[in-house]
Protein backbone atom coordinates (compact mmCIF):
# COMPACT_ATOMS: atom_id res chain seq x y z
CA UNK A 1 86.34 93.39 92.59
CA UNK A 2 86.13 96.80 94.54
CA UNK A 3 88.14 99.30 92.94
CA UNK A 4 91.94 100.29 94.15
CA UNK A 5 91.65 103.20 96.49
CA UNK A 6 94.29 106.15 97.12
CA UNK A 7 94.74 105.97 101.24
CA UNK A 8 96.19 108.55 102.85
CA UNK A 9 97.58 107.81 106.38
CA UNK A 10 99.27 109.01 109.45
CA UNK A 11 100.15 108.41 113.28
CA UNK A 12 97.13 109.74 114.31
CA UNK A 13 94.88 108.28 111.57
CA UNK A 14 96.64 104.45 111.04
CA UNK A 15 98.44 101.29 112.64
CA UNK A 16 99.68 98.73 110.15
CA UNK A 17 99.99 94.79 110.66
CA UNK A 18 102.49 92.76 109.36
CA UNK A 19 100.74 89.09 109.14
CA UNK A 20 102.56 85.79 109.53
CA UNK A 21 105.84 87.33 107.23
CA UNK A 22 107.58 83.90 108.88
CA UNK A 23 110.50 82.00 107.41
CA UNK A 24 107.68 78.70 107.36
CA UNK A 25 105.57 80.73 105.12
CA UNK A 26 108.43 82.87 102.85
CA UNK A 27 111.53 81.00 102.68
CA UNK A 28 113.27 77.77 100.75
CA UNK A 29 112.90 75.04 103.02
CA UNK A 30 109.85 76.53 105.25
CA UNK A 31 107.26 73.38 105.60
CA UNK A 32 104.94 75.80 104.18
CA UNK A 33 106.52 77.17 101.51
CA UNK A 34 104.64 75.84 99.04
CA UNK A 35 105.09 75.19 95.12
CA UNK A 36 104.95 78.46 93.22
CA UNK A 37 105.75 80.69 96.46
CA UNK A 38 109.41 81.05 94.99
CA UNK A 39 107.87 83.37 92.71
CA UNK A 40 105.35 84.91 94.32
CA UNK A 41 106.71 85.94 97.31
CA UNK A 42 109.88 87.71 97.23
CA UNK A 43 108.16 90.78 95.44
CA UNK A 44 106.00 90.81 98.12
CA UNK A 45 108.37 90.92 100.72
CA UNK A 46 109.86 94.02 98.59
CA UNK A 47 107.01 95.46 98.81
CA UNK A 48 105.62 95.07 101.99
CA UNK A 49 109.29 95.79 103.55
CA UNK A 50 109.21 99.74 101.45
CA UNK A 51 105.93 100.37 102.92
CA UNK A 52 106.55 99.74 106.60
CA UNK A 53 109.58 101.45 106.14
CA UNK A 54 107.65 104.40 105.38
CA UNK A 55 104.74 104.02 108.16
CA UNK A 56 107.40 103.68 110.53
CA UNK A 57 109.11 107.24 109.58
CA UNK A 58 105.89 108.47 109.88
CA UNK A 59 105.45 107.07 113.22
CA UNK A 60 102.45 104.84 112.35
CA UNK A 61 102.25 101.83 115.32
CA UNK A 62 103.46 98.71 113.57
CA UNK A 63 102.20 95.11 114.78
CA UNK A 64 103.72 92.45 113.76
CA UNK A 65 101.01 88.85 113.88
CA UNK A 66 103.71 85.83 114.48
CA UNK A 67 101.93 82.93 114.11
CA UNK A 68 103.16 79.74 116.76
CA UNK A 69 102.34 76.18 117.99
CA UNK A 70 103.33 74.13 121.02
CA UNK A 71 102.16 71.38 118.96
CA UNK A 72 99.28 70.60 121.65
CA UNK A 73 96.97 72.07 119.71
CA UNK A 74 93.56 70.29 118.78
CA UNK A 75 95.09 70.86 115.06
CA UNK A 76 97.39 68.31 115.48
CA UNK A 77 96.40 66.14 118.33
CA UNK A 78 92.81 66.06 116.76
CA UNK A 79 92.80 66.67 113.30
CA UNK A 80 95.90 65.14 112.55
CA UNK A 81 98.03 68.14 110.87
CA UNK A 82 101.31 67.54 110.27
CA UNK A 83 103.31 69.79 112.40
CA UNK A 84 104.70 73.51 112.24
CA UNK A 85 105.52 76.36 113.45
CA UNK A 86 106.73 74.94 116.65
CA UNK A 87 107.69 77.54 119.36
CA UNK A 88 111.09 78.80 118.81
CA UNK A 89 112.00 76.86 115.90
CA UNK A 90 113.83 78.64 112.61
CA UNK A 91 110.04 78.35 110.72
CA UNK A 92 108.00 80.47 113.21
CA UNK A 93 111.02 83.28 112.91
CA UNK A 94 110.11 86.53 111.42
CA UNK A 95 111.79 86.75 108.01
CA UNK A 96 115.22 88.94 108.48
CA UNK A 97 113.74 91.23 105.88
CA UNK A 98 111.32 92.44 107.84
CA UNK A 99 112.18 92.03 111.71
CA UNK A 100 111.05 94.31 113.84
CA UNK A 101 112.17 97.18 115.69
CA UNK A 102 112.28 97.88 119.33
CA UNK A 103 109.13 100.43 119.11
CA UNK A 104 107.26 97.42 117.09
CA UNK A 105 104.70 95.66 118.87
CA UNK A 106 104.64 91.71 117.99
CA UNK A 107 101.74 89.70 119.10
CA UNK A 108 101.90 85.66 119.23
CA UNK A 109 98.76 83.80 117.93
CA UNK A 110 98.27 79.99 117.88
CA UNK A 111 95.77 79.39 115.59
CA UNK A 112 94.57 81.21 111.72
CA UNK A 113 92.85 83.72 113.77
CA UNK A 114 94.07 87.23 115.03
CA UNK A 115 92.37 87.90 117.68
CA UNK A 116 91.53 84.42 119.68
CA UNK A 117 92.90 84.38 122.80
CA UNK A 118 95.50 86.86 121.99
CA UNK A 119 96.83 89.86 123.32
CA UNK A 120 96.25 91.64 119.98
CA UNK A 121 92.22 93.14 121.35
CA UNK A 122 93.81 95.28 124.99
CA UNK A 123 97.22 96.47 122.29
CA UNK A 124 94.14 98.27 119.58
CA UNK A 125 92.24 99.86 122.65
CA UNK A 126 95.62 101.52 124.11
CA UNK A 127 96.36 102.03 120.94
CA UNK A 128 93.46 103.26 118.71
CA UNK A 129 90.78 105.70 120.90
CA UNK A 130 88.11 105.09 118.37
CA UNK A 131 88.34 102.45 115.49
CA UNK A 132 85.97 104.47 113.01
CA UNK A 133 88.55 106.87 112.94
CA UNK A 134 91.34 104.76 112.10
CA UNK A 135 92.74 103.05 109.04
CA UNK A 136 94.21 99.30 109.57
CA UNK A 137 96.56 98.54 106.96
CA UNK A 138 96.76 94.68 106.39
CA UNK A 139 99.89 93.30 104.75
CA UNK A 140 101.36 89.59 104.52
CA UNK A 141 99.89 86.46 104.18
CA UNK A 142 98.53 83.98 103.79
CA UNK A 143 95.59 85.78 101.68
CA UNK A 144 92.84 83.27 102.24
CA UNK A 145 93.94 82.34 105.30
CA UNK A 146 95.33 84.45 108.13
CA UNK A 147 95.65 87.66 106.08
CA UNK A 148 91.08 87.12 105.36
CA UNK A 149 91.35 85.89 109.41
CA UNK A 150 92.56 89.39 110.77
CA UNK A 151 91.01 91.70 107.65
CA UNK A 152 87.54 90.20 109.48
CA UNK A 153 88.21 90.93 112.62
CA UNK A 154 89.01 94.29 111.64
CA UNK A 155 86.24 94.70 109.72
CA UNK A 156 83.63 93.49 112.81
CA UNK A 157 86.14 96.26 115.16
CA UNK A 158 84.79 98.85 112.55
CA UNK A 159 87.88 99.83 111.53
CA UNK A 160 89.10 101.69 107.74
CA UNK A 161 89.93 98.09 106.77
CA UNK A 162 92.77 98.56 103.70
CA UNK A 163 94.44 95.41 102.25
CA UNK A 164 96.95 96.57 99.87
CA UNK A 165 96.84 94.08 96.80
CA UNK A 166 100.91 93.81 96.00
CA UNK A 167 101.83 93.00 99.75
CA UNK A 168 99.95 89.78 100.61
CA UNK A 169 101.09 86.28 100.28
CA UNK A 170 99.80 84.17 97.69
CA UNK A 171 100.22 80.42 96.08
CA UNK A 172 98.23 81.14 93.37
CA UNK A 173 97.17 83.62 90.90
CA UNK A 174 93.25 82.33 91.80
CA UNK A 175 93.80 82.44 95.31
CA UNK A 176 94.28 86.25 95.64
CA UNK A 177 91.90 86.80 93.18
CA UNK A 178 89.16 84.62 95.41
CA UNK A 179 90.18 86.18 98.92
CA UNK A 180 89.83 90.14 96.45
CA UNK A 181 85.89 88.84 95.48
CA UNK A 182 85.31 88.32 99.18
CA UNK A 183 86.68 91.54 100.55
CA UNK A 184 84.40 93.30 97.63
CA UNK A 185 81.35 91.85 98.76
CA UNK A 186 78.47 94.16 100.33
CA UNK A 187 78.32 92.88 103.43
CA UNK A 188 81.92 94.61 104.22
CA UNK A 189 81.34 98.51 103.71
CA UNK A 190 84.36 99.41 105.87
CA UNK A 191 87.18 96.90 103.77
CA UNK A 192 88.85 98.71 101.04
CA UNK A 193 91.68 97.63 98.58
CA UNK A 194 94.09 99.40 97.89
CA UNK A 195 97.99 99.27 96.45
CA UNK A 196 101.63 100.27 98.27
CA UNK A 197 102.10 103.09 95.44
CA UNK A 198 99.01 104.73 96.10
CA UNK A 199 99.14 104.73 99.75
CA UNK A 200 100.47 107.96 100.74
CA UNK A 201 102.42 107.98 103.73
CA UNK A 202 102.47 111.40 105.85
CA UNK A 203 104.85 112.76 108.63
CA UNK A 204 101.88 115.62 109.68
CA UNK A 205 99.47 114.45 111.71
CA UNK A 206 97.68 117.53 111.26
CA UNK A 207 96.64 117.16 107.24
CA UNK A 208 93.59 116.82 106.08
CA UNK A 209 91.19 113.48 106.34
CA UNK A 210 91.03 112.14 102.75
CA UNK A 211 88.61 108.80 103.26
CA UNK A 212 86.96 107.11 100.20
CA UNK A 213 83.40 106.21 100.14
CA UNK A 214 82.28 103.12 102.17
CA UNK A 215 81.61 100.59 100.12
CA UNK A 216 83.84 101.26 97.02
């Protein structure tokens, strides 16, 4: 696994996402709230809550992936998923932890991915003037699933990809370790791991690029 790299960010060097953090997903009685999540999960929320309270006194764009379903999708119509995550039900609600805030930008997705068909592409170009300038700072989950989804499409964007390793979702213990091995492989020069402690947050825009070596 690639080791844990000190990040230093700021509004004119950052955005942050905030993946799937959804009652389905976090909370007692979410369909997808899975065995084991009772204890994984509420540190992360902790976590992940302290650190985009600090990006967003810094200023640093916040965008918030809620993931939906009209239930027409080929997922269930198709491939016979039970369903989820139905358009304005309690489950695809943004855990009152971590709502956002006015200035937050939320983009709707209905499928593990991103950036198909979604809005989430034109909101980085007004947003971000060049991508290999910027840091993306991934946090929520699920870790092999949506969080790997939008770390990718990050990573093909050629953006600073940073996962932070205590604010993603996990089931298991093997899980986050699996989706840590594929972020570390060669292929994927610009993903980095990191850890909310050792991401320093700045209000100055104007200090001095700290970047660690592709590939680490």
């Amino acid at each position: 696994m690639k080791a844990l790299q000190n990040i230093l960010i700021n509004s004119r060097n950052s955005i942050m996402m905030v993946v799937d953090m959804q009652n389905e997903f976090c909370k007692p009685g979410g369909k997808l709230f899975l065995s084991g999540r009772d204890r994984t999960v509420p540190p992360v929320i902790s976590t992940i809550c302290d650190l985009v309270g600090r990006a967003r006194s810094a200023d640093i764009p916040i965008i918030y992936m809620q993931s939906v379903r009209t239930l027409e999708e080929p997922e269930f119509t198709i491939f016979g998923r039970p369903p989820y995550l139905k358009l304005g039900t309690w489950g695809a609600e943004i855990i009152e932890e971590l709502k956002p805030h006015k200035e937050d930008k939320i983009v709707q997705k209905f499928t593990h991915d991103a950036f198909y068909k979604t809005e989430l592409d034109d909101l980085l170009r007004r947003l971000v003037p060049d991508s290999t300038k910027h840091y993306a700072v991934v946090t929520g989950g699920g870790v092999t699933t949506c969080i790997r989804h939008a770390v990718m499409g990050l990573h093909l964007r050629d953006y600073w990809t940073v996962v932070p390793v205590d604010c993603v979702v996990y089931t298991r213990e093997s899980d986050r370790e699996r989706a840590f091995e594929h972020f570390s492989q060669m292929g994927y020069p610009n993903v980095f791991l990191s850890r909310s402690d050792i991401i320093e947050v700045s209000a100055l825009s104007e200090v001095a690029e700290r970047r660690p070596t592709p590939g680490t």
